[in-house]
Protein backbone atom coordinates (compact mmCIF):
# COMPACT_ATOMS: atom_id res chain seq x y z
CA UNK A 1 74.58 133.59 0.24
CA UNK A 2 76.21 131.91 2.64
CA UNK A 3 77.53 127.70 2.53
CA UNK A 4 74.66 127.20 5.16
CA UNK A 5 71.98 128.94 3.07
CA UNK A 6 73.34 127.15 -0.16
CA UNK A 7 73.31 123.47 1.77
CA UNK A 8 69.65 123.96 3.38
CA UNK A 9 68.48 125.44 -0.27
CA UNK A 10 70.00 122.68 -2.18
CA UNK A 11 68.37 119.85 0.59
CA UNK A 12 64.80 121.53 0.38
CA UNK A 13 64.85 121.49 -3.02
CA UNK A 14 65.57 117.66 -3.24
CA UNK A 15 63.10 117.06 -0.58
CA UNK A 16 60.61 118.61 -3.21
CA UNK A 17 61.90 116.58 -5.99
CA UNK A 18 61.62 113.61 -3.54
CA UNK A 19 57.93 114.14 -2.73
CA UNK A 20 56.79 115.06 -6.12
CA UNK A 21 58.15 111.82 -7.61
CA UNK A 22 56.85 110.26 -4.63
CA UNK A 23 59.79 107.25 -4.45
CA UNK A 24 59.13 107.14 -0.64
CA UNK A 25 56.75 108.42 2.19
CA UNK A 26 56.68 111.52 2.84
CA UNK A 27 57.93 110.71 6.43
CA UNK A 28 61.13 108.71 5.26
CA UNK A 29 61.70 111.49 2.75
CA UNK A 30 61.50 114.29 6.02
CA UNK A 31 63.31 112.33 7.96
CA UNK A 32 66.50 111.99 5.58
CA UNK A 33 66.43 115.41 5.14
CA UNK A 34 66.51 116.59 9.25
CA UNK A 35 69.55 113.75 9.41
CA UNK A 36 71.17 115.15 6.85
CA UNK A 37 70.99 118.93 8.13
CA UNK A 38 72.11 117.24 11.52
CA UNK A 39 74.99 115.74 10.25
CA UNK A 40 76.23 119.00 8.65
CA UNK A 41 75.70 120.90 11.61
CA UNK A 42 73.03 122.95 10.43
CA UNK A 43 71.23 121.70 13.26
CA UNK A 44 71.88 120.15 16.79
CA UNK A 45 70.35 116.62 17.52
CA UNK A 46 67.72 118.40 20.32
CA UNK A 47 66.31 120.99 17.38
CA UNK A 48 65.81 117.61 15.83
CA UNK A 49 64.23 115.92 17.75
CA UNK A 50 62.03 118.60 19.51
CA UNK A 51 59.23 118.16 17.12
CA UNK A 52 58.90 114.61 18.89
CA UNK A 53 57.77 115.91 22.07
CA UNK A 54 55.88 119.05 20.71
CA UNK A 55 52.04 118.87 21.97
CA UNK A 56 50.94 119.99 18.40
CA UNK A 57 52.19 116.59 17.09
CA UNK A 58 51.04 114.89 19.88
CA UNK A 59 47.51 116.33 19.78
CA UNK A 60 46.88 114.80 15.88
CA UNK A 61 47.96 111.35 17.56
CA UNK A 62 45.38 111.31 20.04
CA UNK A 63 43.08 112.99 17.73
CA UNK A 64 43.69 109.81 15.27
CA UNK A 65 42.15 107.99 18.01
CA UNK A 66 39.49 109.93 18.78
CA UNK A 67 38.32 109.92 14.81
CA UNK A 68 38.69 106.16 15.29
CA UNK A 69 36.59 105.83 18.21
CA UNK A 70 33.87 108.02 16.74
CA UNK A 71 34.14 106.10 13.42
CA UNK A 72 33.88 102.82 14.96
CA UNK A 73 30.76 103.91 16.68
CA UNK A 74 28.56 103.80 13.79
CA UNK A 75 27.28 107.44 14.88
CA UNK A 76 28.49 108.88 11.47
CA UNK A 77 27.20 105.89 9.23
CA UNK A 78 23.92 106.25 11.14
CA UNK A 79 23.79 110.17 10.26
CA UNK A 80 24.54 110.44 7.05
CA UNK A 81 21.98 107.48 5.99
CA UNK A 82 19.10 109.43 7.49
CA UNK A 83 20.40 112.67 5.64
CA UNK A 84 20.24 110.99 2.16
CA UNK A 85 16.84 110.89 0.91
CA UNK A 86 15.38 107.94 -0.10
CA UNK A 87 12.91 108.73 -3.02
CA UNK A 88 13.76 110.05 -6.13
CA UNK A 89 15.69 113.26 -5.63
CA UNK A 90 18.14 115.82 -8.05
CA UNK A 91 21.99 116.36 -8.04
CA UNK A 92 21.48 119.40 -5.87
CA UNK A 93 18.65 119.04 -3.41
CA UNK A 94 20.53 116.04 -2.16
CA UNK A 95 24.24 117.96 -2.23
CA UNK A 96 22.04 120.57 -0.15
CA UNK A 97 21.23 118.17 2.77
CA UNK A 98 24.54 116.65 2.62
CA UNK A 99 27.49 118.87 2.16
CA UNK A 100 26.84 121.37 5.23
CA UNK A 101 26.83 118.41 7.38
CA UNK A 102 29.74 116.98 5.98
CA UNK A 103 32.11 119.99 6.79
CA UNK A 104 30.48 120.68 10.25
CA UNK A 105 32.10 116.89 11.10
CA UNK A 106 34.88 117.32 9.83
CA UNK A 107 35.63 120.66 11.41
CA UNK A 108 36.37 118.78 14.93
CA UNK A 109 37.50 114.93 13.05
CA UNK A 110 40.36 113.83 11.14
CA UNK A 111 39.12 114.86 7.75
CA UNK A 112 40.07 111.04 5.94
CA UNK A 113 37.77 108.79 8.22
CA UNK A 114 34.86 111.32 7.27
CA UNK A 115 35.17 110.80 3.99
CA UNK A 116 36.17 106.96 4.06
CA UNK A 117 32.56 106.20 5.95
CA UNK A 118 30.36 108.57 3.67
CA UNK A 119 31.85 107.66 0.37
CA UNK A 120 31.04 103.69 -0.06
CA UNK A 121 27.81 105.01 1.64
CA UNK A 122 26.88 107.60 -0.88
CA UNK A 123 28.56 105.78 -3.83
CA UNK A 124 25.88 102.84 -2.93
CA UNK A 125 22.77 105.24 -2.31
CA UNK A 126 23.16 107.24 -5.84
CA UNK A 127 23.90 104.15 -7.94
CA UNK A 128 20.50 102.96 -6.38
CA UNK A 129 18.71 106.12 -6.71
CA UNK A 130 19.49 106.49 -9.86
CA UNK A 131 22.18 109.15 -9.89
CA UNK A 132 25.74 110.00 -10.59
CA UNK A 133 28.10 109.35 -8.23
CA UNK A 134 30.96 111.28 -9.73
CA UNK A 135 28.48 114.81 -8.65
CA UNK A 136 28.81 113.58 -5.47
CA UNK A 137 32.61 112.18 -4.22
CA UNK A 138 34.44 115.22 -5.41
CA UNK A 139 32.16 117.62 -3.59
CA UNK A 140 32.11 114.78 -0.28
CA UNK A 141 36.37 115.30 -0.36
CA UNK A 142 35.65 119.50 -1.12
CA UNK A 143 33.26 119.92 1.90
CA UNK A 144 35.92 117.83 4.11
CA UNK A 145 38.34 120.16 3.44
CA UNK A 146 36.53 123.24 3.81
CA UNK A 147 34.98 122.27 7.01
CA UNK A 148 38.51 121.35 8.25
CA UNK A 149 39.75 125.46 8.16
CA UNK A 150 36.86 126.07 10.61
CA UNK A 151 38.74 125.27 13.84
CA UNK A 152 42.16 124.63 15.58
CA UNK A 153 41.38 120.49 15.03
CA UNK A 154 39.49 120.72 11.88
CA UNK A 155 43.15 119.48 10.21
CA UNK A 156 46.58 118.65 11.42
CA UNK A 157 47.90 121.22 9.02
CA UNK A 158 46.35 123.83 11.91
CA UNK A 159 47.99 121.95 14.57
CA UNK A 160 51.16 122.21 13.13
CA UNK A 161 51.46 125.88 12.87
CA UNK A 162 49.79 125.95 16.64
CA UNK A 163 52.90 123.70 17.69
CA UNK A 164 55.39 125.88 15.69
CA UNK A 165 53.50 129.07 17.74
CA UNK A 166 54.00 127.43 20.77
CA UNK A 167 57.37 127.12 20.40
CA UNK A 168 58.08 130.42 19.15
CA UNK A 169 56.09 131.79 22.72
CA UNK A 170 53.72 133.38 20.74
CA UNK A 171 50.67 131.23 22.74
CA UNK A 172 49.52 129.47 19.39
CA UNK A 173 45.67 129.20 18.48
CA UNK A 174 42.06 128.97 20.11
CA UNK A 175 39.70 126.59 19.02
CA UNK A 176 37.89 129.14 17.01
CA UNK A 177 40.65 131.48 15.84
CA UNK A 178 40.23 130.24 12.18
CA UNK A 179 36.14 130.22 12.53
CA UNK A 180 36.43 133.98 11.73
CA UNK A 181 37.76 132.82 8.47
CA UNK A 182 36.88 129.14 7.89
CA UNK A 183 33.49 129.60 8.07
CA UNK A 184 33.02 132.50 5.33
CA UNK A 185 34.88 130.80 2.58
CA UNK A 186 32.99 127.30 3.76
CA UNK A 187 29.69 129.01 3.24
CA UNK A 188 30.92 130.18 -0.19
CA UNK A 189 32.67 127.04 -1.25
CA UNK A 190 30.01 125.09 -0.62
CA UNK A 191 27.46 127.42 -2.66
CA UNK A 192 30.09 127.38 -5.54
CA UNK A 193 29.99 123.99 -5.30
CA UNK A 194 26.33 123.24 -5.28
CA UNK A 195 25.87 125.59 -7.82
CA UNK A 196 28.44 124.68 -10.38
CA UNK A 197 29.22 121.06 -9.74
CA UNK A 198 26.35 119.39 -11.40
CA UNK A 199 27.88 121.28 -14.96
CA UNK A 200 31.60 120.86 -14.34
CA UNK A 201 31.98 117.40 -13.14
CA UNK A 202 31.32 114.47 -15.15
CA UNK A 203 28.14 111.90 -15.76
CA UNK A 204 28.95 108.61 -14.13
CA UNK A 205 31.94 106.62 -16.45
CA UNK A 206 30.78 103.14 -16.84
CA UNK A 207 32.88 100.29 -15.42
CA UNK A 208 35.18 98.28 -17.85
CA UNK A 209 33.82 95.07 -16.81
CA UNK A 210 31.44 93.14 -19.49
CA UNK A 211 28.45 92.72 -18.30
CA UNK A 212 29.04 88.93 -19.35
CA UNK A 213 31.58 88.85 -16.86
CA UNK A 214 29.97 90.05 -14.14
CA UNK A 215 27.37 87.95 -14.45
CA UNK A 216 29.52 84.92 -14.75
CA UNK A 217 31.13 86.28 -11.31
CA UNK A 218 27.58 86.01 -9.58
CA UNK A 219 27.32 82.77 -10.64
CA UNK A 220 30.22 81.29 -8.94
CA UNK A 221 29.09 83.09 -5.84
CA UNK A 222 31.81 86.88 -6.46
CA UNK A 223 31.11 90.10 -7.08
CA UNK A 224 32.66 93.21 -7.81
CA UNK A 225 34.63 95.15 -5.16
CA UNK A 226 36.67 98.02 -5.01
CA UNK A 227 39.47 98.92 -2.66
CA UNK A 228 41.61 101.61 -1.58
CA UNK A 229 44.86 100.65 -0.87
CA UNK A 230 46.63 102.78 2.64
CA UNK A 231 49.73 103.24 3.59
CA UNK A 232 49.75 100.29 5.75
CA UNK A 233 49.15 98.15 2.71
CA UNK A 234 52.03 95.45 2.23
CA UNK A 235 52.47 95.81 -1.41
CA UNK A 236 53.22 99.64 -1.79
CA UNK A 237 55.70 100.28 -4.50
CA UNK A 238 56.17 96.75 -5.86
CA UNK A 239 55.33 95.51 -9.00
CA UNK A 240 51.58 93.58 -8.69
CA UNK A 241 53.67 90.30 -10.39
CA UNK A 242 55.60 90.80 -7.48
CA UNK A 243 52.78 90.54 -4.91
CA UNK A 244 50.82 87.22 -4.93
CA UNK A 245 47.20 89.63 -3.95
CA UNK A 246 45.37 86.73 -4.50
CA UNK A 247 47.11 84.26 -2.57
CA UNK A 248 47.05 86.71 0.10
CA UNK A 249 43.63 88.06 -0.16
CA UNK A 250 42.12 85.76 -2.06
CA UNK A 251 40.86 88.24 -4.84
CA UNK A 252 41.35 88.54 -8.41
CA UNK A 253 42.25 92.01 -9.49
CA UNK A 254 40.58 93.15 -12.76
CA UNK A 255 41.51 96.63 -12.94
CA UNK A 256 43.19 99.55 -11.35
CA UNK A 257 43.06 102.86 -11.28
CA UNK A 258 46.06 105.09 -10.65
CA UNK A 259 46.06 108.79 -11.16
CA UNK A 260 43.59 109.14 -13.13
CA UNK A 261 44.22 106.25 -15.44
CA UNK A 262 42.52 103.03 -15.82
CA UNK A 263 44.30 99.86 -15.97
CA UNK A 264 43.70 96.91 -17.62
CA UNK A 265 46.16 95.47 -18.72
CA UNK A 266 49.91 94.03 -17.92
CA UNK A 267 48.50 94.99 -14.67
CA UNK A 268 51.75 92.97 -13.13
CA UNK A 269 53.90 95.46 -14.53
CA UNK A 270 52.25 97.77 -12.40
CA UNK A 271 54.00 99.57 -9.22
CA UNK A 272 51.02 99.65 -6.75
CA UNK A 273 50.54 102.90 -4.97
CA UNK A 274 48.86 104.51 -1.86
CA UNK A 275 45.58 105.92 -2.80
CA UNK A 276 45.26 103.15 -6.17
CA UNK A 277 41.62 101.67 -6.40
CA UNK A 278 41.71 97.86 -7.25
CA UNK A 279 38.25 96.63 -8.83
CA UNK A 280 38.12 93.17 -7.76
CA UNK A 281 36.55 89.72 -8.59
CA UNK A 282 35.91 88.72 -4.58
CA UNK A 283 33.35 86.33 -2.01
CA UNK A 284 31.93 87.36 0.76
CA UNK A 285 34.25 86.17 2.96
CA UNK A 286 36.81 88.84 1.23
CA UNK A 287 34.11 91.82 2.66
CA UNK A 288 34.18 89.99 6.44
CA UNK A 289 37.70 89.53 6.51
CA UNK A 290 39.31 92.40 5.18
CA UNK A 291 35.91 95.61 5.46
CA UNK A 292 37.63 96.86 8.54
CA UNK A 293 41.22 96.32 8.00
CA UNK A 294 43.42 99.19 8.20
CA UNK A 295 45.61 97.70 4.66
CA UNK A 296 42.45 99.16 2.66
CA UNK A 297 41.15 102.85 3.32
CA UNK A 298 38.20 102.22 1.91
CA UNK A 299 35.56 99.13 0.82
CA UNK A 300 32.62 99.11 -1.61
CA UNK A 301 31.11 96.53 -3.60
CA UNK A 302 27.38 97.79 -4.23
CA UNK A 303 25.87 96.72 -0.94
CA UNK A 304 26.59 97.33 2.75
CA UNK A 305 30.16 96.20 4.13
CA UNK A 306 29.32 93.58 7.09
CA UNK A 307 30.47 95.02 10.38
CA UNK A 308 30.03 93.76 14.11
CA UNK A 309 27.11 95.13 15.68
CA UNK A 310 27.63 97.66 17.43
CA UNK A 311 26.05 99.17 20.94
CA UNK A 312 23.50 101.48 20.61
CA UNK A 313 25.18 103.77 23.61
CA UNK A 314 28.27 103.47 21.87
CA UNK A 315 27.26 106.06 19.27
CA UNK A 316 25.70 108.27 21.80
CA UNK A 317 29.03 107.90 23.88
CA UNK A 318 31.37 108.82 20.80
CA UNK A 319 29.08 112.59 20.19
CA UNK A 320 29.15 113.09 23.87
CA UNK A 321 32.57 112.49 24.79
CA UNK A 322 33.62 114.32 20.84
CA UNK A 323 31.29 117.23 22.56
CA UNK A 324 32.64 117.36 25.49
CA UNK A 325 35.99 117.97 24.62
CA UNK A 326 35.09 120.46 21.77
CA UNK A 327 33.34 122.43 24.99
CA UNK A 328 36.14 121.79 27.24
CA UNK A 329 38.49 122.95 24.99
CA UNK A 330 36.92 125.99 24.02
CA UNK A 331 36.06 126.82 28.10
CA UNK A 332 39.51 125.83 28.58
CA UNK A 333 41.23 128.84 27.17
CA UNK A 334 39.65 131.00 29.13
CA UNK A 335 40.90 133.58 31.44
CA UNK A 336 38.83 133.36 33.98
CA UNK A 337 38.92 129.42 34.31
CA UNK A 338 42.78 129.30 33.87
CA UNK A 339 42.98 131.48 37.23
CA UNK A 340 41.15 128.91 38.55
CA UNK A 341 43.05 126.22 37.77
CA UNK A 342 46.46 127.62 37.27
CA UNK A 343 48.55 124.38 37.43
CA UNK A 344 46.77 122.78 35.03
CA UNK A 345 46.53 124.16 30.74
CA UNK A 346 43.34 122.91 30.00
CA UNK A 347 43.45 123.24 26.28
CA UNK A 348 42.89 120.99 23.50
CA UNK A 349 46.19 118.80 24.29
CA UNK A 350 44.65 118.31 27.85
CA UNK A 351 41.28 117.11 26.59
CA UNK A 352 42.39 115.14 23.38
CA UNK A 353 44.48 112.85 25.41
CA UNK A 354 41.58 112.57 28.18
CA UNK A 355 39.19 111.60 25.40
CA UNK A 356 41.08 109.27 24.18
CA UNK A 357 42.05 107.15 27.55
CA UNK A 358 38.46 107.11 28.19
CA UNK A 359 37.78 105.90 24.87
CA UNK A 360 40.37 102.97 25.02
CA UNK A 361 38.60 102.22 28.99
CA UNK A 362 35.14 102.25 27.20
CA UNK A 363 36.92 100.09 24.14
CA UNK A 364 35.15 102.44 21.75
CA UNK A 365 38.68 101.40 19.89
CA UNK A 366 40.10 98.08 20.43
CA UNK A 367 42.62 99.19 23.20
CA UNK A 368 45.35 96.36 22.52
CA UNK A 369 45.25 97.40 18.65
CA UNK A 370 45.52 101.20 19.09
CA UNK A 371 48.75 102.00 17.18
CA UNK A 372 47.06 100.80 14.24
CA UNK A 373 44.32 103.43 14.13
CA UNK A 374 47.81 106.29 14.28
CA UNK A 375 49.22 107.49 10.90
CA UNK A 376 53.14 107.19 11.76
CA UNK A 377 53.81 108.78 8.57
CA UNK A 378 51.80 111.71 9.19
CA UNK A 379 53.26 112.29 12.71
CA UNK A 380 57.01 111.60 11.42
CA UNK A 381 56.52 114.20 8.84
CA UNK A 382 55.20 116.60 11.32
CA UNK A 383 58.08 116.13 13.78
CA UNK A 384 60.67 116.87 11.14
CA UNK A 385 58.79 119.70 9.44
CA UNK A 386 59.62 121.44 12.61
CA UNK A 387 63.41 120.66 12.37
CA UNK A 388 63.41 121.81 9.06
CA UNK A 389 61.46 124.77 10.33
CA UNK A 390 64.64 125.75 12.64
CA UNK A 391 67.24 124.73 9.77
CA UNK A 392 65.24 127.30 7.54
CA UNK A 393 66.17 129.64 10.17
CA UNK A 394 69.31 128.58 11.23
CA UNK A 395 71.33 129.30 8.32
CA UNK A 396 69.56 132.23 7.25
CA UNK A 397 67.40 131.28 4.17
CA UNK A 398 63.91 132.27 5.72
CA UNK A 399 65.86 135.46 6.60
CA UNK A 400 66.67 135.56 2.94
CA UNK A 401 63.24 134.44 1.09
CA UNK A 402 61.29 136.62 3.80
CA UNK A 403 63.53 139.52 2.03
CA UNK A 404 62.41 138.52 -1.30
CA UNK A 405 59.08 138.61 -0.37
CA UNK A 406 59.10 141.73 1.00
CA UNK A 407 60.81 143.32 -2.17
CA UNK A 408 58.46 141.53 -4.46
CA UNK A 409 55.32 142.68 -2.71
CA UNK A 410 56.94 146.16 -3.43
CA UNK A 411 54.51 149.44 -2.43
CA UNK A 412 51.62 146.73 -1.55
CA UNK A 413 53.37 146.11 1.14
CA UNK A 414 52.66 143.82 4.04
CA UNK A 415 49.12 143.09 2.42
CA UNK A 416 51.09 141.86 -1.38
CA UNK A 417 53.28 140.22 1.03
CA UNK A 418 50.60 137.89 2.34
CA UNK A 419 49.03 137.26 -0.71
CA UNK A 420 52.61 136.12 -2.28
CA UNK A 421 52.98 133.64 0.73
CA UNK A 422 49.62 132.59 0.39
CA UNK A 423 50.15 131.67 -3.27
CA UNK A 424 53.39 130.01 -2.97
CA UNK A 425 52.18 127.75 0.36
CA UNK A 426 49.21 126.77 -2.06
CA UNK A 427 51.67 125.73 -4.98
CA UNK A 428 53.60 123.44 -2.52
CA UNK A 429 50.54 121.75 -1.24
CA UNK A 430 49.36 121.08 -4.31
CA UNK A 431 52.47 119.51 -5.13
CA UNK A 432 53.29 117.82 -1.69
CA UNK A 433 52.27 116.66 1.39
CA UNK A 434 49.89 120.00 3.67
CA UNK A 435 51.95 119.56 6.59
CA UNK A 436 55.31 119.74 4.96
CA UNK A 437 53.52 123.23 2.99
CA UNK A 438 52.87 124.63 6.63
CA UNK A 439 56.14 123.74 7.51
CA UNK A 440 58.37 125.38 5.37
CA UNK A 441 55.86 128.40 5.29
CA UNK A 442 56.09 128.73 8.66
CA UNK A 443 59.55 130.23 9.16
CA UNK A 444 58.93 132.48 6.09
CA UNK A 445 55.37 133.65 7.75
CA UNK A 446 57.20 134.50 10.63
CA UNK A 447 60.24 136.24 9.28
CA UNK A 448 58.11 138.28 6.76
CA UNK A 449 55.76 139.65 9.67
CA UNK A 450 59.07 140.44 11.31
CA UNK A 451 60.74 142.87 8.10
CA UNK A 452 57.85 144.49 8.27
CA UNK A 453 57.31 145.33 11.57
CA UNK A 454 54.01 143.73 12.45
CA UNK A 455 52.10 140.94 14.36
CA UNK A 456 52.34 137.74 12.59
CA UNK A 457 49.26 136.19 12.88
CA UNK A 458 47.44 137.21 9.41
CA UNK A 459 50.79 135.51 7.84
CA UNK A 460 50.07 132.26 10.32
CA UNK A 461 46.61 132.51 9.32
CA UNK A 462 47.33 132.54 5.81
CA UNK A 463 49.31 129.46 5.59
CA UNK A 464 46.94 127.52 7.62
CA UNK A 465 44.25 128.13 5.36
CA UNK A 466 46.31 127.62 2.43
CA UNK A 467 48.16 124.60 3.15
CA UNK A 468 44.99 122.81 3.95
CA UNK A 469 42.84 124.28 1.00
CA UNK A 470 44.33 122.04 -1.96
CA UNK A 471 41.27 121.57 -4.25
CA UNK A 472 43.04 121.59 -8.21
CA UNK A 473 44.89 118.63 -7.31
CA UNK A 474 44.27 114.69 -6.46
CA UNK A 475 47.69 114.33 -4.94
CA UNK A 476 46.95 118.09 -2.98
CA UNK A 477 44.71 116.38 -0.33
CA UNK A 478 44.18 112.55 0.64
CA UNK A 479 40.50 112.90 0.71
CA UNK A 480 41.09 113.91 -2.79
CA UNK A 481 43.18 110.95 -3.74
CA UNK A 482 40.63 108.55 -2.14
CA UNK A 483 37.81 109.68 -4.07
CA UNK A 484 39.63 110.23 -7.61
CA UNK A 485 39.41 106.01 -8.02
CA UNK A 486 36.03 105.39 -6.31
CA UNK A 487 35.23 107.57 -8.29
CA UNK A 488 37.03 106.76 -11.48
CA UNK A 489 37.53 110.66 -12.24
CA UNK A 490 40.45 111.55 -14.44
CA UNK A 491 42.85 114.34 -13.14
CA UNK A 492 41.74 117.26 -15.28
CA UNK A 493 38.01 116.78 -13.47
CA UNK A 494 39.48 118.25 -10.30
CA UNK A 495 41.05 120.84 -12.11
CA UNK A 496 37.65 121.99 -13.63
CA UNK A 497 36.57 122.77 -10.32
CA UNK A 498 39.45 122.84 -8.12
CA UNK A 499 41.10 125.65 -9.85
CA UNK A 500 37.80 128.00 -9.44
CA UNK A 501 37.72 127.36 -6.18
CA UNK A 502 41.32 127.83 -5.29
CA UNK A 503 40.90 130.94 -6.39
CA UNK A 504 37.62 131.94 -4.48
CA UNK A 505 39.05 130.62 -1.33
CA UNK A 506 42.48 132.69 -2.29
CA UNK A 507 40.40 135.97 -2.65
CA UNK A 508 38.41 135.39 0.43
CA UNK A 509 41.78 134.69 2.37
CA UNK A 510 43.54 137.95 0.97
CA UNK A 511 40.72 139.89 1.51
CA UNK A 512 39.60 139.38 4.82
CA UNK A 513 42.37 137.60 6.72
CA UNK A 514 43.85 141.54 6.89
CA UNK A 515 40.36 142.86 8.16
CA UNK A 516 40.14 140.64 11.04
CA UNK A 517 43.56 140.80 12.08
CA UNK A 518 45.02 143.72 11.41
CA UNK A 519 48.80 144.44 10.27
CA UNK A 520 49.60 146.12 13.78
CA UNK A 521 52.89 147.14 15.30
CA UNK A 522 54.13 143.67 16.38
């Protein structure tokens, strides 16, 4: 090995340790790491900045907005109360009417606002039906995830490794490339899940609060809400004592629950993190002023979470316009309509961004607030995944690990090859961030496919599902870190069933991603 190979080695490998200990965002902690690799000539300032201009990054952006404009619709809200039934039902007649639904939305929207609407929604129905809501929030976050490896948009793990095509000239993905895939192991996931998750997750844990105390809240006109906290939250990574919340929210906090503990005490000591559910002591004028704010993912305190009325054609708008671009993009690609318009690439890119404007002219969003509704983070990290893609490739490593891989998978061939990189993209995402995963797969994918002779896009496909298919872990998706506090689940409860169906949707992957795309001559 080379100094180059040893340097961009050494600097992944602290970027790991960085994002595992999870001292800073994920974006900062990318971003250090493409600087560095700049400064030591690994790479020149244009391969690190390309990823800033790349239409793959671009697309989540708008995307972000289009999730927002549909979310602030009501559309979804409105759906998913009609789905849940209102008489006395069980665990898996309801998960039946729900789940499907669930990953057929989040297939063509951000995957987190899905999951931020329907969970304080079906958190509130089942505690007033009469049932769990820990069957429930774990299975809401699973069918997000599942219905997100169903198409190009379904997660910006996808559009990353459709950017990273695109800039290899190898034309990226169609809408429905990953369909072929996605679907099968959604159908399956979602039957294991149905099946199984009534057994392996637990009965509802009962809240720490005294009854007494609760009570005494009603009387002085509070009640008992819980938060998420986002990344936009001011008080990330500083001690609670630290961080006058009530002066600033005007809320007591009672408890918190990080990573699968419960907190009740010497809560000052503790360093508050993204993804932490506070249980507050609040009034009503805490849900008015702060239900919609982007510091708090998510909002629930029993009862509906005042909003502004909102348009009936608004919600009919959002589906159409969402519709319309899932249609145009899909039309788009084809041959016969890009002869007829040959100046302009009608694909996804083209009809995210026209969504979007029309959404900001309609003010399905508020126009003047837009940046708000954008996860920086996420598009930082995306940007420098791609430097870190060419640095990887640069100074030879991917060369080097792609050999590896190839001498590993021994007389399996390319097939063992693809199920090694499948399994080691799934161990990073289920340690770090799904876009960094797809990042530093990428290069590998592509090298691999390249020792052995043969078209890359099983390896591409591979890492797409398995950088987005992080079920053992809360920290492996956010929807999973949202849902581990609301629903006050400890970490080993996502193991229970994350683990089973890591491995289904491994087997599924490994099996079939080689029958539909087969290892040809590249």
């Amino acid at each position: 090995m080379n100094f180059e190979i040893i340097f961009v080695l050494l600097g992944l490998i602290g970027m790991l340790t960085a994002l595992i200990l999870d001292k800073m965002r994920p974006g900062i902690v990318l971003l250090s790491l493409v600087v560095v690799f700049m400064a030591a000539g690994i790479i020149t300032p244009k391969q690190m900045v390309a990823g800033f201009s790349n239409r793959g990054m671009i697309t989540v952006a708008l995307l972000f907005l289009v999730s927002e404009g549909v979310r602030q619709s009501g559309a979804l809200s409105t759906i998913v109360k009609k789905l849940l039934p209102e008489k006395k039902t069980t665990v898996t007649k309801a998960q039946l009417r729900l789940l499907p639904i669930v990953s057929a939305f989040s297939a063509f929207l951000n995957n987190t606002p899905v999951v931020v609407i329907f969970a304080p929604i079906v958190k509130n129905w089942a505690k007033k039906i009469g049932l769990s809501c820990t069957k429930f929030l774990i299975p809401l976050s699973y069918a997000t995830i599942l219905g997100g490896l169903c198409t190009l948009i379904g997660t910006s793990t996808n559009l990353v490794v459709h950017g990273m095509m695109i800039d290899k000239g190898l034309g990226g993905l169609k809408m429905f490339d990953l369909a072929f895939i996605g679907i099968p192991i959604t159908v399956v996931g979602l039957l294991f899940i149905i099946l199984t998750s009534k057994k392996l997750l637990p009965a509802e844990r009962p809240d720490n609060f005294e009854e007494e105390e609760a009570d005494a809240a009603v009387e002085k006109g509070q009640h008992i809400v819980e938060v998420v906290l986002a990344s936009r939250f001011p008080g990330l990574k500083r001690k609670l004592k630290n961080f006058d919340f009530k002066r600033k929210y005007g809320a007591e906090i009672k408890e918190i629950r990080q990573g699968g503990q419960i907190i009740t005490e010497n809560l000052g000591e503790v360093r508050l993190q993204q993804g932490d559910t506070l249980v507050l002591l609040a009034d009503d004028d805490f849900t008015k002023t702060w239900g919609d704010s982007s510091v708090f993912l998510m909002m629930t305190n029993g009862k509906e979470i005042p909003t502004r009325p909102v348009p009936s054609w608004k919600k009919w708008t959002a589906l159409v316009l969402l519709l319309i671009m899932i249609i145009g993009a899909t039309i788009g690609e084809l041959p016969a309509i890009q002869e007829r318009f040959p100046n302009v690439k009608m694909d996804m890119f083209f009809f995210a961004a026209v969504t979007a404007v029309v959404m900001a002219w309609l003010k399905m969003f508020p126009p003047k607030k837009y940046t708000k509704y954008i996860s920086w983070d996420i598009l930082i990290t995306i940007a420098c995944a791609f430097a870190i893609s060419a640095a990887m490739e640069e100074s030879g490593l991917a060369a080097l690990i792609a050999n590896f891989i190839k001498n590993v998978a021994g007389s399996l061939g390319a097939w063992g090859a693809l199920a090694l990189l499948y399994f080691v993209t799934l161990v990073i995402t289920e340690l770090i961030t799904n876009n960094a995963a797809a990042a530093l797969a990428f290069p590998l994918a592509l090298e691999t496919a390249q020792k052995f002779g043969v078209d890359p896009m099983p390896f591409f496909i591979a890492i797409c599902i398995a950088a987005s298919a992080g079920f053992a872990t809360p920290i492996g998706y956010q929807t999973n870190l949202i849902v581990q506090g609301a629903g006050n689940y400890k970490f080993t409860d996502f193991m229970r069933i994350g683990i089973p169906m890591d491995l289904i949707v491994m087997i599924i992957s490994v099996s079939l991603i080689p029958l539909i795309w087969p290892f040809v001559p590249a």
